[in-house]
N, C-alpha and C. Protein backbone atom coordinates (compact mmCIF):
# COMPACT_ATOMS: atom_id res chain seq x y z
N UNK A 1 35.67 -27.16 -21.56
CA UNK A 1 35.50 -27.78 -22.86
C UNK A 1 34.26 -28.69 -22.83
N UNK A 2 33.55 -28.66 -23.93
CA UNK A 2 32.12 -29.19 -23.80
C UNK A 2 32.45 -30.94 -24.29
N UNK A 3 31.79 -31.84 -23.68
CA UNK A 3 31.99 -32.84 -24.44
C UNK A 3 31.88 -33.78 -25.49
N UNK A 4 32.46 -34.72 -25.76
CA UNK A 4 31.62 -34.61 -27.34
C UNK A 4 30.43 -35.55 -27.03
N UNK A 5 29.64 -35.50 -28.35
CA UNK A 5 28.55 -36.56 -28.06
C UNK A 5 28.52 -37.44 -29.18
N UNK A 6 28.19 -38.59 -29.29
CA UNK A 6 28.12 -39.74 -29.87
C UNK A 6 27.26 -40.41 -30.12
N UNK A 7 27.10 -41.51 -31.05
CA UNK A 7 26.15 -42.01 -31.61
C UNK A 7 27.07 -43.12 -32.19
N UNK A 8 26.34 -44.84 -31.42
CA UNK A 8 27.07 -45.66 -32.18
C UNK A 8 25.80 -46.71 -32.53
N UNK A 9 26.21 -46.43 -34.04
CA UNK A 9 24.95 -47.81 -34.50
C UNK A 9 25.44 -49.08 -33.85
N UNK A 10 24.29 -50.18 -34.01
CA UNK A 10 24.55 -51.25 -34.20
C UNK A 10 25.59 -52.45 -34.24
N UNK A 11 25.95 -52.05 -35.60
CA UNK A 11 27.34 -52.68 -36.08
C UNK A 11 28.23 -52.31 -35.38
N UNK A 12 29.03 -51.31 -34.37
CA UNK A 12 29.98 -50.92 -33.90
C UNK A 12 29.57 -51.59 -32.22
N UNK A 13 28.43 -51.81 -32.02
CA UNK A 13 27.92 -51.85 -31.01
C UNK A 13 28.45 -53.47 -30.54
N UNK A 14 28.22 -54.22 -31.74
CA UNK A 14 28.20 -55.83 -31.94
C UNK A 14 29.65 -56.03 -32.15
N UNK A 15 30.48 -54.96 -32.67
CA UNK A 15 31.81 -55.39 -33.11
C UNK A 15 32.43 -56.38 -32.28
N UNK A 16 32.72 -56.40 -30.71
CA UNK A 16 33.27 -57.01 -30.14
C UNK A 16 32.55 -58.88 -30.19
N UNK A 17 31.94 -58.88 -30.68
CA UNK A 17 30.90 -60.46 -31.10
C UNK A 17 31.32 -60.78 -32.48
N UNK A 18 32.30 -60.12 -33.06
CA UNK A 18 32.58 -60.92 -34.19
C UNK A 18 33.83 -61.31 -34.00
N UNK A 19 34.12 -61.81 -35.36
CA UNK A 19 35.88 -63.37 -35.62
C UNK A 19 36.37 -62.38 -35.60
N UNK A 20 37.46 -62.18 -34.09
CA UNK A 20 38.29 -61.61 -33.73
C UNK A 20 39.41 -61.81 -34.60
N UNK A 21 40.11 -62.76 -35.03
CA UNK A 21 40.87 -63.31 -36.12
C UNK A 21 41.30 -62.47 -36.75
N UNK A 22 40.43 -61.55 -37.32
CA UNK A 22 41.08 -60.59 -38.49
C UNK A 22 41.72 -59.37 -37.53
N UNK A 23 42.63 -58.77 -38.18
CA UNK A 23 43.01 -57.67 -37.36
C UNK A 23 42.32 -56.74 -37.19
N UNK A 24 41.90 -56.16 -38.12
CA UNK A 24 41.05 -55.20 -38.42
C UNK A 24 39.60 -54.89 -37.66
N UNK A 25 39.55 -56.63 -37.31
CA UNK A 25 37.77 -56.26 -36.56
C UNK A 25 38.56 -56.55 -34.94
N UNK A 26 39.93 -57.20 -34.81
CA UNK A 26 40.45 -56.80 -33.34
C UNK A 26 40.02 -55.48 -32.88
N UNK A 27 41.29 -54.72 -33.76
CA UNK A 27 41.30 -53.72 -33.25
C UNK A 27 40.41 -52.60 -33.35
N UNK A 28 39.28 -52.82 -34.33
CA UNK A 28 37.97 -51.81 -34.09
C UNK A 28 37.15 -52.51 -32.54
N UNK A 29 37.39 -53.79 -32.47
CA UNK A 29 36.70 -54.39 -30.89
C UNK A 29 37.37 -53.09 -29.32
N UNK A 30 38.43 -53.44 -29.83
CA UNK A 30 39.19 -52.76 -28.49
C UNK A 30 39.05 -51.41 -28.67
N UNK A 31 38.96 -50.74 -29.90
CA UNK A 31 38.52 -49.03 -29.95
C UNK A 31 36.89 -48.74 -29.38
N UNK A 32 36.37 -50.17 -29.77
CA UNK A 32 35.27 -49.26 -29.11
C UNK A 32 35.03 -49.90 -27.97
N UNK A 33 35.43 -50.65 -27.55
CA UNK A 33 35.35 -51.12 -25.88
C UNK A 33 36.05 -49.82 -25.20
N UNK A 34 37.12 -48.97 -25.88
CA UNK A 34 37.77 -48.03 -25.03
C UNK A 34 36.53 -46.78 -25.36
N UNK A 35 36.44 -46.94 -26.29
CA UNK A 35 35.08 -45.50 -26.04
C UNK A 35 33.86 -46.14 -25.42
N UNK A 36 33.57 -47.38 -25.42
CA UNK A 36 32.66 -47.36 -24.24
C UNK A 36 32.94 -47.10 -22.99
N UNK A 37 33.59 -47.16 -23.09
CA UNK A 37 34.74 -47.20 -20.89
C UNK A 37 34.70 -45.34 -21.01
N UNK A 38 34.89 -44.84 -21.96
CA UNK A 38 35.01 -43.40 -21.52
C UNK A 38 33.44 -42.75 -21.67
N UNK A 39 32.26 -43.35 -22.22
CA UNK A 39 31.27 -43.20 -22.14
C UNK A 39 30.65 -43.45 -20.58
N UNK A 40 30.91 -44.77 -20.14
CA UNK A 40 30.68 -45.19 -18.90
C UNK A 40 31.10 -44.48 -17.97
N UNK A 41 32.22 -43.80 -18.18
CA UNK A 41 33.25 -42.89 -16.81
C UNK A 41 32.58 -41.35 -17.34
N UNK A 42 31.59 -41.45 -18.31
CA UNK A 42 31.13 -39.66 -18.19
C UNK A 42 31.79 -38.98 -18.82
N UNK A 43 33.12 -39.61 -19.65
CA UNK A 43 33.83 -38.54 -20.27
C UNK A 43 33.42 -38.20 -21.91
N UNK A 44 32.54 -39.01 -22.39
CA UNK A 44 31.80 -38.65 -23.61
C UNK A 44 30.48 -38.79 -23.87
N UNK A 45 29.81 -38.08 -24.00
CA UNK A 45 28.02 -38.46 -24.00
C UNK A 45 27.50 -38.93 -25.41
N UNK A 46 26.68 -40.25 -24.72
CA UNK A 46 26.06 -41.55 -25.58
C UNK A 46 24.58 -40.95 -26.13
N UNK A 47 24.00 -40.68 -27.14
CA UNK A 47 23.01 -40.60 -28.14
C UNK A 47 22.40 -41.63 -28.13
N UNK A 48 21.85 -41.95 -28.13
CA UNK A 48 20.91 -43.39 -28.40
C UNK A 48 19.52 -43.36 -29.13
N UNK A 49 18.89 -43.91 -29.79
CA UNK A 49 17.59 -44.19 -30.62
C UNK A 49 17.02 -44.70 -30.86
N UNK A 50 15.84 -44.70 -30.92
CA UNK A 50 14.52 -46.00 -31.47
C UNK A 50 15.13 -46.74 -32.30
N UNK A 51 15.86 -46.46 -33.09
CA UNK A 51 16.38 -47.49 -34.10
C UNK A 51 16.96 -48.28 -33.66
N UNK A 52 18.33 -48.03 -32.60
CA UNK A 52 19.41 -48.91 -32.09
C UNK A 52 18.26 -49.52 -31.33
N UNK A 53 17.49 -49.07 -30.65
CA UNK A 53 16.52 -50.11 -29.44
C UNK A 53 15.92 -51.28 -30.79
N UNK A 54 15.19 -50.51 -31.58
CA UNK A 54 14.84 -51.28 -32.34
C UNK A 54 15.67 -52.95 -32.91
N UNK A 55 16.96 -52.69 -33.38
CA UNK A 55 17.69 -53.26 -34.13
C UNK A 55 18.19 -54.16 -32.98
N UNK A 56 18.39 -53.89 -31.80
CA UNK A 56 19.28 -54.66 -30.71
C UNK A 56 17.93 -55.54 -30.26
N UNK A 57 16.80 -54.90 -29.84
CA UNK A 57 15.57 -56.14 -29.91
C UNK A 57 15.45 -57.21 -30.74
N UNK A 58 15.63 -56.95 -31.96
CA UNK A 58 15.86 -57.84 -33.18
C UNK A 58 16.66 -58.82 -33.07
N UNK A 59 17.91 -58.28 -32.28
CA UNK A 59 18.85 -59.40 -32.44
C UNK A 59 19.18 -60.90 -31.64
N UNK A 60 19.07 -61.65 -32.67
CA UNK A 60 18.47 -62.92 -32.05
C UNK A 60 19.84 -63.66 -31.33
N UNK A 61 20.31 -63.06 -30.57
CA UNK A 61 21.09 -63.89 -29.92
C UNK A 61 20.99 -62.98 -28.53
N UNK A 62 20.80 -63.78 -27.39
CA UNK A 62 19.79 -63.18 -26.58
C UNK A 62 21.08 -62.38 -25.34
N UNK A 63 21.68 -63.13 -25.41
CA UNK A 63 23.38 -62.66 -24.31
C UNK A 63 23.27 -61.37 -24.70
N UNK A 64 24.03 -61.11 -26.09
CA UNK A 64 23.98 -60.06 -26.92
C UNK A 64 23.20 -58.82 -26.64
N UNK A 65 22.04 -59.33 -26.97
CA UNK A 65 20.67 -58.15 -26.61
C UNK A 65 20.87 -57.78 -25.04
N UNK A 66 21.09 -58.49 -23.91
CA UNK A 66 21.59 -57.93 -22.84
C UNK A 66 22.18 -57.13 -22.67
N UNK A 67 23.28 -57.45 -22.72
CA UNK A 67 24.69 -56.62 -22.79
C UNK A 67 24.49 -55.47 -23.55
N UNK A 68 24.21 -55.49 -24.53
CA UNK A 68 23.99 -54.06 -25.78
C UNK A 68 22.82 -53.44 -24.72
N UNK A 69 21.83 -53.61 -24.30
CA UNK A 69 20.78 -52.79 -24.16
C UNK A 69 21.17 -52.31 -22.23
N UNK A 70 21.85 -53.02 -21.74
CA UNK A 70 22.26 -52.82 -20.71
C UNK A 70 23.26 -51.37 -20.83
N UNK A 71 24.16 -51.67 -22.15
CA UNK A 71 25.35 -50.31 -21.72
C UNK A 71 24.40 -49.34 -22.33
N UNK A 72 23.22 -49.56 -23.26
CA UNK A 72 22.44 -48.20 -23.69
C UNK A 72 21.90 -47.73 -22.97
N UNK A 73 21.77 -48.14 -21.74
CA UNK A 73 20.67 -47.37 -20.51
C UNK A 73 21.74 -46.38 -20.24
N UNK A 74 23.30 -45.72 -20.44
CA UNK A 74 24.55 -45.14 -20.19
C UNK A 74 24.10 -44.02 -21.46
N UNK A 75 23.49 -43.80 -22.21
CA UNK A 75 22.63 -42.58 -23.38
C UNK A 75 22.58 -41.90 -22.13
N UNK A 76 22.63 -40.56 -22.68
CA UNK A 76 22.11 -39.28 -21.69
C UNK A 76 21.20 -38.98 -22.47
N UNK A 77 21.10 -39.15 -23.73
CA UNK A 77 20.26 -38.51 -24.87
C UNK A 77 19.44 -39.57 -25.52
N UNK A 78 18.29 -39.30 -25.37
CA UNK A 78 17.63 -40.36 -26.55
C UNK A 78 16.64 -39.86 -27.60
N UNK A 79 17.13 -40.30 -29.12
CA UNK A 79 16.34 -39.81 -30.00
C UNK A 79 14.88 -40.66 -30.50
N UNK A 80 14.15 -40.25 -30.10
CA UNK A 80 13.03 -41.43 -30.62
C UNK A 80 12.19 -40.95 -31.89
N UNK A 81 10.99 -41.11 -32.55
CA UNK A 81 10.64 -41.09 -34.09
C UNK A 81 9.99 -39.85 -33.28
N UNK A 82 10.46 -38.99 -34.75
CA UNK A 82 9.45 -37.72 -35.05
C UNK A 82 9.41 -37.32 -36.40
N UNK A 83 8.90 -36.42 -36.88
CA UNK A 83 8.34 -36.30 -37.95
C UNK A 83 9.48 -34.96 -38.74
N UNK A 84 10.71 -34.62 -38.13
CA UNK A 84 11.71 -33.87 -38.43
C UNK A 84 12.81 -35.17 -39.01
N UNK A 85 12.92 -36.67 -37.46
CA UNK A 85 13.91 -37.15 -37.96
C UNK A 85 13.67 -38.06 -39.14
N UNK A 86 12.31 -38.04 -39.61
CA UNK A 86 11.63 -39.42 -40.64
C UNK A 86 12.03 -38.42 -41.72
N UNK A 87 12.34 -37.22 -41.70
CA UNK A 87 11.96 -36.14 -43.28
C UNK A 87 13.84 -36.03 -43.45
N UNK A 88 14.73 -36.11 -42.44
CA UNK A 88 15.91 -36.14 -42.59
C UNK A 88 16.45 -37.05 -43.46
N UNK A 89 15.70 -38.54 -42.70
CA UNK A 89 16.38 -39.84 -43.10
C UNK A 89 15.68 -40.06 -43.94
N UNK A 90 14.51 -39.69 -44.65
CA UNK A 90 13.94 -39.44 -46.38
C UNK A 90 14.86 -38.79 -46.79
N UNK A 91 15.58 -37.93 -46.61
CA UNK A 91 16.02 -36.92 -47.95
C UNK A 91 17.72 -37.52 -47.87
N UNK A 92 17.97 -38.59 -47.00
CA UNK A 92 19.32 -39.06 -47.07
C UNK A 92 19.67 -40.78 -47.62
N UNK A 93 17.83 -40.89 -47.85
CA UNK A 93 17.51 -42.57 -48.53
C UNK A 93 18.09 -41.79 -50.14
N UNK A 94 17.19 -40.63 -50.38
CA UNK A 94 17.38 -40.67 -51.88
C UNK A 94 18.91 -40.36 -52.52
N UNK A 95 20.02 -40.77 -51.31
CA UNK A 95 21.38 -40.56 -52.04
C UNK A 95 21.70 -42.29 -52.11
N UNK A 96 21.06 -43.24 -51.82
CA UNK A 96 20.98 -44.70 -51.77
C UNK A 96 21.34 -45.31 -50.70
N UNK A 97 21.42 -44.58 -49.70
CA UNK A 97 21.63 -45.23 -48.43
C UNK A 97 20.42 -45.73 -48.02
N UNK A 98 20.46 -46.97 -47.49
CA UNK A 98 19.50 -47.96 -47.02
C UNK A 98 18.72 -47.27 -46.20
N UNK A 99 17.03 -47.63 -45.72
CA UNK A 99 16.57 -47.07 -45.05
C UNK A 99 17.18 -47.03 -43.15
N UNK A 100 17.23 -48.37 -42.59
CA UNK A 100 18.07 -48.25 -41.39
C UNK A 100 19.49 -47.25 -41.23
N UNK A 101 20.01 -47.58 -42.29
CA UNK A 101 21.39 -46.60 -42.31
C UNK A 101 20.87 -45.62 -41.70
N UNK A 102 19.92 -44.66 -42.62
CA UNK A 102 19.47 -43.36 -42.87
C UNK A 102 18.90 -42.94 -41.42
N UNK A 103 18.48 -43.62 -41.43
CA UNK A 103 17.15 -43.62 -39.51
C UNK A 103 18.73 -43.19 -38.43
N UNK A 104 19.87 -44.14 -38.83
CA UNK A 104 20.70 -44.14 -37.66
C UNK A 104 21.32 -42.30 -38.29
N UNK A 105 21.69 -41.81 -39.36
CA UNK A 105 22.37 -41.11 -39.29
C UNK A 105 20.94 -39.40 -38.91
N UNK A 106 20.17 -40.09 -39.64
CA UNK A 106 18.98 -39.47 -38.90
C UNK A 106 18.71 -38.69 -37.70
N UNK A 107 19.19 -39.69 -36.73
CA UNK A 107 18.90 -39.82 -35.29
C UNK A 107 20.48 -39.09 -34.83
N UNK A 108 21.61 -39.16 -35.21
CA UNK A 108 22.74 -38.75 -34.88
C UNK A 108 22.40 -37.19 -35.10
N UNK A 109 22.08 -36.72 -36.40
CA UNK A 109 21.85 -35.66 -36.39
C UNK A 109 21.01 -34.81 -36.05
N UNK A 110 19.63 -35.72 -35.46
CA UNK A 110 18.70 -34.65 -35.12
C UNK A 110 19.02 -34.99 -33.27
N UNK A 111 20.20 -35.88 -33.21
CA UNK A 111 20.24 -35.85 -32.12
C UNK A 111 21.71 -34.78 -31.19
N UNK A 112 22.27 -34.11 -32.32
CA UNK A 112 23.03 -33.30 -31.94
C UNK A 112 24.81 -33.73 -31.72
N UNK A 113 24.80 -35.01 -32.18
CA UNK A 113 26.06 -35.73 -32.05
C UNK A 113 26.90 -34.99 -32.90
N UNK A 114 28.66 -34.93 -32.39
CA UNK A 114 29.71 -34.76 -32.98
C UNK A 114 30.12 -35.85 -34.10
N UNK A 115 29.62 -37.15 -34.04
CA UNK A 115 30.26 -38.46 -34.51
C UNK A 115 29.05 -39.71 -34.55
N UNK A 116 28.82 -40.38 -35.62
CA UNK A 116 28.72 -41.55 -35.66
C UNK A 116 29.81 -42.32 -36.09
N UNK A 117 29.34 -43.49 -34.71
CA UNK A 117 30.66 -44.41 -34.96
C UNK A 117 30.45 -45.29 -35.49
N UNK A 118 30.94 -45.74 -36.21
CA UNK A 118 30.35 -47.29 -36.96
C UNK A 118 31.22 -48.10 -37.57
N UNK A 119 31.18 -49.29 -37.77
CA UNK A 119 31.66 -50.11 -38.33
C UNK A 119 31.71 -50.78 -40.17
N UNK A 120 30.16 -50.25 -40.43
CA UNK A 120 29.70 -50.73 -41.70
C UNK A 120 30.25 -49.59 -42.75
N UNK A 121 30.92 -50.48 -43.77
CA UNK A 121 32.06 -49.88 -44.81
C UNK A 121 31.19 -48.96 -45.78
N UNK A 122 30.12 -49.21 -46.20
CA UNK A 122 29.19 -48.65 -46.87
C UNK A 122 28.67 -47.38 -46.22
N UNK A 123 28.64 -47.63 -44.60
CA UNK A 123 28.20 -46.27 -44.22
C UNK A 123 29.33 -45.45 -43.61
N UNK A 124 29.90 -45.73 -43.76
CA UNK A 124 31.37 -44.91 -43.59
C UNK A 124 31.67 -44.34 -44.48
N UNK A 125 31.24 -44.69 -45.81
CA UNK A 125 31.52 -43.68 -47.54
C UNK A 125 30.51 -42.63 -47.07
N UNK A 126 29.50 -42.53 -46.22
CA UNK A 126 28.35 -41.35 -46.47
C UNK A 126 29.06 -40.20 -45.69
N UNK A 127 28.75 -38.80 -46.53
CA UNK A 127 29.77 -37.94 -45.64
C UNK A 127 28.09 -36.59 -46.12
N UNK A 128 28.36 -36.13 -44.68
CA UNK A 128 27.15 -35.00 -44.32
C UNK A 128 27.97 -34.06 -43.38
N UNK A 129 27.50 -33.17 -43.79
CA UNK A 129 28.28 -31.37 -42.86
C UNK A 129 27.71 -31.76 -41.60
N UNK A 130 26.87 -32.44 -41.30
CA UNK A 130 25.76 -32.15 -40.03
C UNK A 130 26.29 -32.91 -39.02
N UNK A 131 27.05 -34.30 -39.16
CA UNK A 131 27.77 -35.21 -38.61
C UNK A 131 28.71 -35.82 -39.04
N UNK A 132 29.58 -35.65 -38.38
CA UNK A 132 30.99 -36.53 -38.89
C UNK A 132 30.57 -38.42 -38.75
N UNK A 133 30.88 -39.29 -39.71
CA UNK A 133 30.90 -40.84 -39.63
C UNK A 133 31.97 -41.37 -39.77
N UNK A 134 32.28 -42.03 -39.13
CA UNK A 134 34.39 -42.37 -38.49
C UNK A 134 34.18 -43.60 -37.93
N UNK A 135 35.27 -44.62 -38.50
CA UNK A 135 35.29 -45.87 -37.38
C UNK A 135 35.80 -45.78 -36.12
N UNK A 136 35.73 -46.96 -35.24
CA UNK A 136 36.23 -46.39 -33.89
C UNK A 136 37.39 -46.39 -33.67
N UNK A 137 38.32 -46.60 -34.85
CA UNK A 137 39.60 -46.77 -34.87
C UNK A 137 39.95 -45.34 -35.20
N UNK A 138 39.31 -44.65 -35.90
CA UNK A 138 39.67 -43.30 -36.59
C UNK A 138 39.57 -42.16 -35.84
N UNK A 139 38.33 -42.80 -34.67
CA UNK A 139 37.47 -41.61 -33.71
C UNK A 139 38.68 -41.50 -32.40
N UNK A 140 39.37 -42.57 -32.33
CA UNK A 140 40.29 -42.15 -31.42
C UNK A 140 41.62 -41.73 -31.80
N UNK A 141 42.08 -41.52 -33.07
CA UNK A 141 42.96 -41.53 -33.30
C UNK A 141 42.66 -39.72 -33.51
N UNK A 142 41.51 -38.88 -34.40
CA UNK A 142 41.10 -37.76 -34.74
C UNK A 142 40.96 -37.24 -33.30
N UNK A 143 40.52 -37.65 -32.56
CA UNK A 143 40.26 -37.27 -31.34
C UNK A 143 41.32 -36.78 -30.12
N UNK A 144 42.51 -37.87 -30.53
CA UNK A 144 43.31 -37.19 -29.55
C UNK A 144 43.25 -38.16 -28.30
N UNK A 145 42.25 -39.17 -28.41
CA UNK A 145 41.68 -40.19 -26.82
C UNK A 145 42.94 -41.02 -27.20
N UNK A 146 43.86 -41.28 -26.30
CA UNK A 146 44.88 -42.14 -26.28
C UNK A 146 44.50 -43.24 -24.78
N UNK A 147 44.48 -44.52 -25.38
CA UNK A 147 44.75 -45.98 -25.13
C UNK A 147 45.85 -45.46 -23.72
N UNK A 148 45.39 -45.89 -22.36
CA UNK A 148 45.87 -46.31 -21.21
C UNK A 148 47.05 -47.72 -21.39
């Protein structure tokens, strides 16, 4: 069985850095801490992109940018700018998805992923044949990956 491959923006990336407090962003923390652990152990392959490098450089809290750019060196795959994924994430701005959105789902798809994972509610409404977009609560539950 081939494995799947993945693609997690940003926001899913940071989840575990926000007010744990709510349930909801608990338990998307611990879904994707468990798909990172199965990324790390080889059992699902990580996508990664100029964008996420991009966006995690950006981010001004410097621990953060460690840690995030540390588990991205764990990508087997990396999508960086070309002139296929800029004409994708053009023709997926003009349904009103933001330009970053677009770059990330962009990059998922010209990067061959089963799944973007994400956190952001707005990009979780965008639905494309080319890639499935699922929170990390949903990706393990569709998936079948059951919690140790």
């Amino acid at each position: 069985m081939e494995k799947l491959k993945v693609y997690l923006d940003n926001c899913s990336l940071n989840r575990p850095y926000d007010d744990q407090s709510q349930l909801r962003i608990e338990l998307e923390t611990k879904a994707k801490l468990y798909i990172q652990q199965q990324i790390i152990e080889g059992r699902i392959i990580l996508v990664s992109s100029v964008i996420v490098e991009y966006e995690n450089n950006d981010n001004p809290y410097h621990i953060r940018k460690l840690i995030i750019g540390d588990f991205l060196k764990n990508a087997s795959n990396y999508v960086d700018e070309c002139e296929e994924v800029v004409s994708i994430a053009r023709k997926i701005r003009t349904t009103g998805i933001k330009t970053k959105d677009a770059s990330h789902i962009a990059c998922a798809i010209y990067g061959g992923c089963d799944y973007l994972i994400s956190t952001d509610d707005r990009l979780l409404k965008y639905k494309d044949d080319r890639v499935k977009i699922i929170n990390p609560i949903d990706f393990i539950m569709t998936e079948g990956v059951h919690c140790e």
